[in-house]
Protein backbone atom coordinates (compact mmCIF):
# COMPACT_ATOMS: atom_id res chain seq x y z
CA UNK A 1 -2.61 -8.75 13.68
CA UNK A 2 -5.40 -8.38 11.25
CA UNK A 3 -7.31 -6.10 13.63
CA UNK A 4 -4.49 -4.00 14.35
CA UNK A 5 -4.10 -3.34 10.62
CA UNK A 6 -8.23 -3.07 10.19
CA UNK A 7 -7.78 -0.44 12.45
CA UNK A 8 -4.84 1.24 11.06
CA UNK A 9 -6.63 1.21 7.75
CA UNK A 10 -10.28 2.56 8.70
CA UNK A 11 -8.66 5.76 10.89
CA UNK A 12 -6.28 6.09 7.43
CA UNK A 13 -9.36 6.23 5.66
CA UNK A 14 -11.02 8.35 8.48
CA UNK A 15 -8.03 11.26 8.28
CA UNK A 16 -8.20 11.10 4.44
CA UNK A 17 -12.33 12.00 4.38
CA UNK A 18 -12.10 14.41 7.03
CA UNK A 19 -8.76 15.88 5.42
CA UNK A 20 -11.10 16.28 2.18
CA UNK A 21 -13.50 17.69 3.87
CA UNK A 22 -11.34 20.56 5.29
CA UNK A 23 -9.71 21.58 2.18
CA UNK A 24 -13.31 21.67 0.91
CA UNK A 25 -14.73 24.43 3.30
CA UNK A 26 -11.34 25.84 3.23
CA UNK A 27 -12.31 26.68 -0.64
CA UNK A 28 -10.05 24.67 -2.46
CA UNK A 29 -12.17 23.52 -5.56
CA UNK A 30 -13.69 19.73 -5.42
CA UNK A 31 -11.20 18.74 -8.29
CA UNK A 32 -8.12 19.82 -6.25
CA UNK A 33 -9.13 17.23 -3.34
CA UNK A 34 -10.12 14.30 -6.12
CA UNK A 35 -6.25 15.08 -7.65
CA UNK A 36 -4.56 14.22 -4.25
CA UNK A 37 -7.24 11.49 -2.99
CA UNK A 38 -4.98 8.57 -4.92
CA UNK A 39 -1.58 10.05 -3.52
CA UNK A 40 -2.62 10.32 0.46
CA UNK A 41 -4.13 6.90 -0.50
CA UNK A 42 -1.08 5.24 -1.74
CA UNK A 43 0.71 6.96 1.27
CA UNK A 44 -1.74 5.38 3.77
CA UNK A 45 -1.12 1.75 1.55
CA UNK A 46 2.69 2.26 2.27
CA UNK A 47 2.36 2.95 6.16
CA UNK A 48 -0.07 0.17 7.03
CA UNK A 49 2.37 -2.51 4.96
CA UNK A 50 5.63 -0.87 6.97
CA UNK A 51 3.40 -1.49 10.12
CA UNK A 52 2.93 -4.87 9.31
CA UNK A 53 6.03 -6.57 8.17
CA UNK A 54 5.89 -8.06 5.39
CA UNK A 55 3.35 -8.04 2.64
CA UNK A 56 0.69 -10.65 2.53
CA UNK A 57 1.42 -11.82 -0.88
CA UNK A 58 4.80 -12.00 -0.40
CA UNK A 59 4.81 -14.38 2.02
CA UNK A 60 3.19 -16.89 -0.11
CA UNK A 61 5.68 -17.13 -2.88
CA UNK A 62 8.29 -19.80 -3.06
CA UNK A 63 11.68 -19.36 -4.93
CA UNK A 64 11.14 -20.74 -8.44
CA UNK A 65 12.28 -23.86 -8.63
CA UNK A 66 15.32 -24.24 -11.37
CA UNK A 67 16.25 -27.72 -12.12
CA UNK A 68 20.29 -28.22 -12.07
CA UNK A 69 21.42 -28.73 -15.92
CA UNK A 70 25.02 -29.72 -15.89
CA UNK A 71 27.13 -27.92 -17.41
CA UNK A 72 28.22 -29.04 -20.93
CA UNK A 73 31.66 -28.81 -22.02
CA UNK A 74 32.96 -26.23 -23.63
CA UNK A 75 36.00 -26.43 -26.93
């Protein structure tokens, strides 16, 4: 499972640098392609953790644990 999403995550990272590159020699100016660098990467986040299930540090966590109080009466 870790491999799959290893993969997943360096061809993400792949499209995202040759993506750059294009709007680059396509003329777009350097501060255009830094702007939407954090956006494709947040997108490419998103898709790898709906690949994968759930997320990692989500599993971990346990319900907080609440101890029972009985109720006092009320009047």
């Amino acid at each position: 499972m870790k491999n799959n999403r290893m993969i997943v995550t360096v061809v993400a990272l792949l499209a995202i640098f040759a993506f750059s590159v294009v709007m680059v020699v396509a003329g777009q100016p350097v501060a255009a392609v830094t702007a939407l660098i954090p956006s494709v990467a947040l997108g490419v986040q998103q898709i790898v953790q709906a690949g994968t299930g759930v997320a990692e540090g989500r599993r971990e966590r346990t319900a907080a644990q609440v101890p029972d109080r009985e109720e006092e009466p009320r009047g």
